[in-house]
Protein backbone atom coordinates (compact mmCIF):
# COMPACT_ATOMS: atom_id res chain seq x y z
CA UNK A 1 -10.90 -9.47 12.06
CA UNK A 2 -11.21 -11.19 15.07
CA UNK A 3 -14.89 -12.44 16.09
CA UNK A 4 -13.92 -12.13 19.55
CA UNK A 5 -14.47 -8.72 19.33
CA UNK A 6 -18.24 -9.17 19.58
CA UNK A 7 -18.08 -11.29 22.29
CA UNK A 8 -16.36 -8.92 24.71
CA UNK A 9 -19.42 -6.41 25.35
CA UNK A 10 -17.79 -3.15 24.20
CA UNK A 11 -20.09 -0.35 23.44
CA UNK A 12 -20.79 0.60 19.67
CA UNK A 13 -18.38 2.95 19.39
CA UNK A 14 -15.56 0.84 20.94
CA UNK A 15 -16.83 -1.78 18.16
CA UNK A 16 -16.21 0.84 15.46
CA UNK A 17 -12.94 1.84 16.84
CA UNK A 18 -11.61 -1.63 16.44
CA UNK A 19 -13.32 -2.65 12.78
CA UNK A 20 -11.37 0.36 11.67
CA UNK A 21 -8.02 0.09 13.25
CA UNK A 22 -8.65 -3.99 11.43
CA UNK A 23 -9.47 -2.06 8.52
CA UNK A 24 -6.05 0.25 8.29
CA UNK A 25 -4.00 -2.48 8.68
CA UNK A 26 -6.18 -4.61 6.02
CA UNK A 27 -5.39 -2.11 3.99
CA UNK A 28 -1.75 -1.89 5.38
CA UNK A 29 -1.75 1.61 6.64
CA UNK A 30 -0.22 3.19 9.62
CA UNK A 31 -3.04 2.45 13.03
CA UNK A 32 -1.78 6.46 13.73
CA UNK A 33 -3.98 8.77 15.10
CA UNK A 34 -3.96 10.77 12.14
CA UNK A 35 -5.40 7.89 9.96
CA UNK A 36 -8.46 6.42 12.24
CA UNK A 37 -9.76 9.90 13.11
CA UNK A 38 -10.20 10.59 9.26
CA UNK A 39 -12.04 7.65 9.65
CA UNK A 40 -13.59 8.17 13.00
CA UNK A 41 -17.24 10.11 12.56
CA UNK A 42 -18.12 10.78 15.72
CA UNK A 43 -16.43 13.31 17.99
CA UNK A 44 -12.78 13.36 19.35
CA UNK A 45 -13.71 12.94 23.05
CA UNK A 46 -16.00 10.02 21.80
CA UNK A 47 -12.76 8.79 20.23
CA UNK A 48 -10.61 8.86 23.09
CA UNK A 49 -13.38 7.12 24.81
CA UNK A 50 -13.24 4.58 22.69
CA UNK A 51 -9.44 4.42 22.42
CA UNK A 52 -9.74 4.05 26.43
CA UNK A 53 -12.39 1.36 26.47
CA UNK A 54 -10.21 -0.58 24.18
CA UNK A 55 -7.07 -0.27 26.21
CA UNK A 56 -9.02 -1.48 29.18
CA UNK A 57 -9.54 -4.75 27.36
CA UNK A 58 -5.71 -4.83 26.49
CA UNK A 59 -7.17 -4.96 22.97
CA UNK A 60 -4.96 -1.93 22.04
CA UNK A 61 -1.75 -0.04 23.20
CA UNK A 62 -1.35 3.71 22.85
CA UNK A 63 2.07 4.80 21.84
CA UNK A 64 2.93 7.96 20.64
CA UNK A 65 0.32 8.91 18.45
CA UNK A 66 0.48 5.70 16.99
CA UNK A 67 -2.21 2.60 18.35
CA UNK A 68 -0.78 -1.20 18.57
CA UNK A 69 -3.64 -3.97 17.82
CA UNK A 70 -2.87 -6.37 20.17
CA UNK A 71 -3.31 -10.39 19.35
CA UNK A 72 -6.79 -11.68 20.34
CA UNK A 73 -5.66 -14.16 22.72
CA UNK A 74 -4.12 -11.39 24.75
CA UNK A 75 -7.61 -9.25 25.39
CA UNK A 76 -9.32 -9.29 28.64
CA UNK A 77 -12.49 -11.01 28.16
CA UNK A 78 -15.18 -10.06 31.11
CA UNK A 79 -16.55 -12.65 32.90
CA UNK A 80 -19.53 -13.87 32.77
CA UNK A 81 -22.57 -14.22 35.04
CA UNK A 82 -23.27 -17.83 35.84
């Protein structure tokens, strides 16, 4: 896992979504639809929410019904207020 991830201001849910897509792949399972939503325990539309919010950081790619984790040093970190 990837600290970064906390440092990116995603909402809680978009948190979740990526400790558990870390999680499958910990584990070495498929990051496939099928597998984070019988993880995932809030509601689909939450989920594709999530999925979206993630995207939008370049932190993962949809394709098929499968989700790529992209590398850290590839997500789009906001920037900051000085």
């Amino acid at each position: 896992m990837d600290q970064k991830i906390f440092e990116l201001g995603l909402s809680v849910q978009g948190t979740s979504l990526y400790l558990i897509l870390d999680s499958l792949l910990s584990d070495g399972q498929n990051l496939s639809l099928e597998n984070v939503k019988a993880r995932w325990l809030d509601s689909e539309q939450q989920l594709t929410q999530s999925i979206q919010e993630l995207e939008g950081h370049g932190i993962v790619e949809v394709v098929g019904n499968n989700l790529l984790l992209r590398p850290a040093v590839e997500w789009i970190v906001p920037l900051k207020n000085q």
